[in-house]
Every structure is written in structure tokens, then in C-alpha cells.
C-alpha atoms as a PDB file:
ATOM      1  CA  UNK A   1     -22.349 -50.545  18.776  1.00  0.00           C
ATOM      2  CA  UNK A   2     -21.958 -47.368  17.450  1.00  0.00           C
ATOM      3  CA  UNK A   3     -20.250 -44.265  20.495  1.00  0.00           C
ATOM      4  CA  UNK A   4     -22.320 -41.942  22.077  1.00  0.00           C
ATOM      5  CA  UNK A   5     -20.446 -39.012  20.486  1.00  0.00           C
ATOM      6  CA  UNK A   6     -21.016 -40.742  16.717  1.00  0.00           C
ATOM      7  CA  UNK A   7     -25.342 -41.219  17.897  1.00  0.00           C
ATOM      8  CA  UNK A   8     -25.242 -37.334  19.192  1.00  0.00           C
ATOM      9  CA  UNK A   9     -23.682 -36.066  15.740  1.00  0.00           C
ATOM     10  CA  UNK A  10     -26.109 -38.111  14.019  1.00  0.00           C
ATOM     11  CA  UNK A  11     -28.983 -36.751  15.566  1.00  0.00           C
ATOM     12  CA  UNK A  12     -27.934 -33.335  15.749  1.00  0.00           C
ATOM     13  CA  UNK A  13     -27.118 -33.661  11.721  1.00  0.00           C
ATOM     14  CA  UNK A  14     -30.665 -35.219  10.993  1.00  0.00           C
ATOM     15  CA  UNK A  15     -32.043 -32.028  13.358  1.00  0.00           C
ATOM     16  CA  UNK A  16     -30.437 -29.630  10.830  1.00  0.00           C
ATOM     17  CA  UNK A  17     -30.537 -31.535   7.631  1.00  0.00           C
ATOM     18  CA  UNK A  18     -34.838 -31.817   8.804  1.00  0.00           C
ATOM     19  CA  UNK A  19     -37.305 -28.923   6.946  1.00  0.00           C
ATOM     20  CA  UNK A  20     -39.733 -30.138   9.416  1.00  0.00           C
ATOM     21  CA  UNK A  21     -37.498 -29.444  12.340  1.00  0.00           C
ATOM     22  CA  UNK A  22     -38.776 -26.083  14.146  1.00  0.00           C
ATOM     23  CA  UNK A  23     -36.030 -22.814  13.281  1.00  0.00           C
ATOM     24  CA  UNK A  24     -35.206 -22.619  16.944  1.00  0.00           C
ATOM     25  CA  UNK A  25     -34.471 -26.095  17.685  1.00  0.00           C
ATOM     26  CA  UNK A  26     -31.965 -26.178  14.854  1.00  0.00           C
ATOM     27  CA  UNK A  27     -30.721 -22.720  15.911  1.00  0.00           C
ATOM     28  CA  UNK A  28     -30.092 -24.650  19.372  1.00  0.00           C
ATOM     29  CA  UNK A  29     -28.507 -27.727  17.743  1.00  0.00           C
ATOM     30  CA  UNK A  30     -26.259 -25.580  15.495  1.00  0.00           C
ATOM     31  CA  UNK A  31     -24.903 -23.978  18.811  1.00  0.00           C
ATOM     32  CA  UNK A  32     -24.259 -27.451  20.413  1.00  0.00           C
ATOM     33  CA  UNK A  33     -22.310 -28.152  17.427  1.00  0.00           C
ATOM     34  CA  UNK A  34     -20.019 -25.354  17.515  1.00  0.00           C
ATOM     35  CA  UNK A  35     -19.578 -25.950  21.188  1.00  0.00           C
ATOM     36  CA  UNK A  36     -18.266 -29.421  20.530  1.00  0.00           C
ATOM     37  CA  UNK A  37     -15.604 -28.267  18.015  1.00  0.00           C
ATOM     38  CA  UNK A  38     -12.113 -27.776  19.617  1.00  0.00           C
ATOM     39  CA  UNK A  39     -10.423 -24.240  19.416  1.00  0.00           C
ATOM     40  CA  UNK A  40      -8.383 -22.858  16.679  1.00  0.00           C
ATOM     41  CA  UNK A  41      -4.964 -23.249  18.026  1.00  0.00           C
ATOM     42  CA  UNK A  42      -3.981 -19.453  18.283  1.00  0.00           C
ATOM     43  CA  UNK A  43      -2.125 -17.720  15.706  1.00  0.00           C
ATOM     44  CA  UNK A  44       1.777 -17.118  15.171  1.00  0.00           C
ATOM     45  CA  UNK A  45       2.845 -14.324  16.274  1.00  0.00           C
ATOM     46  CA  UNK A  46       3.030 -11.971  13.722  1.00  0.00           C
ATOM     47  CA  UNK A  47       6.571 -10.570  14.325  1.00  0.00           C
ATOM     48  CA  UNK A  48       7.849 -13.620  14.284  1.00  0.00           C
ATOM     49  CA  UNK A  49       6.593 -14.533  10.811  1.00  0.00           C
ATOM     50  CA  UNK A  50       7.920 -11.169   9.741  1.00  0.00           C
ATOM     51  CA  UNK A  51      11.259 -12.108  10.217  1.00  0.00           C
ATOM     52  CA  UNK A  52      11.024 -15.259   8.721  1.00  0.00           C
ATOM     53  CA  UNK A  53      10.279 -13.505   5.629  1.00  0.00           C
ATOM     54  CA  UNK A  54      13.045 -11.590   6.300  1.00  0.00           C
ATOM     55  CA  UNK A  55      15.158 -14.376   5.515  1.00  0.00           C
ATOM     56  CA  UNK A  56      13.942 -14.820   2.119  1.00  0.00           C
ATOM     57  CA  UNK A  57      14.526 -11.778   0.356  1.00  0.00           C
ATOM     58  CA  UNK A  58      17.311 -11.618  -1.282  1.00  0.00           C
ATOM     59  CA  UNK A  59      20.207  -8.931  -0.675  1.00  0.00           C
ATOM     60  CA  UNK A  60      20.635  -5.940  -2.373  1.00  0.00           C
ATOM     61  CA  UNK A  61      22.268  -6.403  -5.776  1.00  0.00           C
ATOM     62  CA  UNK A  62      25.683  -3.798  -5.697  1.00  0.00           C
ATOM     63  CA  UNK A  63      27.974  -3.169  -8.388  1.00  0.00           C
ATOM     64  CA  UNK A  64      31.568  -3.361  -7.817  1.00  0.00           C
ATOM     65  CA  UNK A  65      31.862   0.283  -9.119  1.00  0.00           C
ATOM     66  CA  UNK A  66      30.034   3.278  -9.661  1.00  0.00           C
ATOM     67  CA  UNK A  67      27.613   3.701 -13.159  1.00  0.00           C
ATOM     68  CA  UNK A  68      29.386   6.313 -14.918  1.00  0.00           C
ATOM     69  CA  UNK A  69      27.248   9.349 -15.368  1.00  0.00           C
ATOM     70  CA  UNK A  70      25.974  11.299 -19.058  1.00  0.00           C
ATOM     71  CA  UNK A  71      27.934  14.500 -17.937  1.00  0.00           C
ATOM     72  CA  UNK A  72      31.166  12.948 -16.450  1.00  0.00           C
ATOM     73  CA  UNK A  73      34.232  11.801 -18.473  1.00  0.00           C
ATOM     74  CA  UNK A  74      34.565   9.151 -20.613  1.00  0.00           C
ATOM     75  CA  UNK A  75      36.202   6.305 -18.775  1.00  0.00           C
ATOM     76  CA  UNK A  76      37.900   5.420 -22.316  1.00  0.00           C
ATOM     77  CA  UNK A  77      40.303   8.455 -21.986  1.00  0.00           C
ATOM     78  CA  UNK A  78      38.728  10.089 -24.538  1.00  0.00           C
ATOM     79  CA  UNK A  79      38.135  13.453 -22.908  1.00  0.00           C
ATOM     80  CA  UNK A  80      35.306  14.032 -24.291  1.00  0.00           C
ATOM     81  CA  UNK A  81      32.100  13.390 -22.075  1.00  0.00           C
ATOM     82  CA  UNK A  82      30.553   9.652 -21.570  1.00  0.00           C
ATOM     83  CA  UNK A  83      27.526  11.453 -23.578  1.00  0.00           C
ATOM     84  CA  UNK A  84      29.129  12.098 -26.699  1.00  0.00           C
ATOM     85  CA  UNK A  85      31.730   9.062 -26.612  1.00  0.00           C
ATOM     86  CA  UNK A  86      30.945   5.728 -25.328  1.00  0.00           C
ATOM     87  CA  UNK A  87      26.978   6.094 -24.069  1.00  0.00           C
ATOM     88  CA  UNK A  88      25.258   4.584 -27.219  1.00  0.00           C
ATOM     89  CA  UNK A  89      28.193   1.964 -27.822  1.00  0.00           C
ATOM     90  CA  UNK A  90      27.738  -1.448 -26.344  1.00  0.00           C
ATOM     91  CA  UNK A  91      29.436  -2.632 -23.503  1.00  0.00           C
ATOM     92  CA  UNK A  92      33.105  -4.549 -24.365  1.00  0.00           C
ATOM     93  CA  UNK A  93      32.947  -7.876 -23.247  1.00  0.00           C
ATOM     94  CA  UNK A  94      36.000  -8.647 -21.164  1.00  0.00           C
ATOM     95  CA  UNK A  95      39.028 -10.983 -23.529  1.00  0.00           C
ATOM     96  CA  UNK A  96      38.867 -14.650 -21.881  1.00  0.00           C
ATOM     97  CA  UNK A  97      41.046 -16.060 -24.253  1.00  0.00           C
END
């Protein structure tokens, strides 16, 4: 034998499902229905989910020194500015051998 709850949600499905079934009455069974639903659970709190996000972005990426500007001095020991020396020539790879 089928529950009482599973018979209630029947009939209140055929009520609304029904084009004969007057606009109030299924206005009145829709409202029955959302009163038998449980409540959201309530939502995190936001400031906590901030600063789980906080977590995952990633630090800052640093260099160990300085960029060398256009107008300061070649760091080759040219004497001539980083400019008009070593600017447009590619970085040296560092000797692993």
C-alpha cells in the first residue's frame, strides 16, 4: 500500500498536470507543494569562502634582481648605456657544462 505522503503528491501532481482543474485550485495546490519542500540549508558565509580562495592564488612571481633599465649602464661593463649595448641582444644562457 502505497504512503500517505506518495497518494498526496500524486494528487496534488494530477491537480496541476489537469487543464480542467480550476486556476485557483492549482494556485492553492502549487502553494501546498512548496510548503512541503524542506529549506535551502543557508548559505556559506561569504568571508569565509573569500579566504578560501585566498589560498589558491598563487604568490607573486619576484625576480632575484632588479630588470635593468634603457637609460642605466650596461651590466656588461661596457659603459655605454643598456640601450645602445646589450638591449636588443638575447639573453646568455648560463654555461652548465
Amino acid at each position: 500500500m502505497p504512503s500517505l505522503n506518495a497518494l498526496a503528491h500524486a494528487t496534488l501532481r494530477r491537480l496541476l498536470e489537469s487543464p480542467d482543474t480550476p486556476p485557483a485550485v492549482q494556485l492553492r495546490a502549487a502553494q501546498t507543494v512548496l510548503k512541503s519542500v524542506p529549506p535551502e540549508p543557508p548559505s556559506p558565509d561569504p568571508l569565509s569562502t573569500l579566504s578560501d580562495l585566498e589560498e589558491l592564488i598563487p604568490e607573486t612571481f619576484r625576480y632575484s634582481s632588479p630588470k635593468t633599465g634603457r637609460n642605466q649602464p650596461c651590466p656588461c661593463g661596457s659603459g655605454r648605456k643598456f640601450k645602445f649595448c646589450c638591449l636588443t641582444k638575447p639573453a646568455a644562457t648560463p654555461n652548465t657544462t
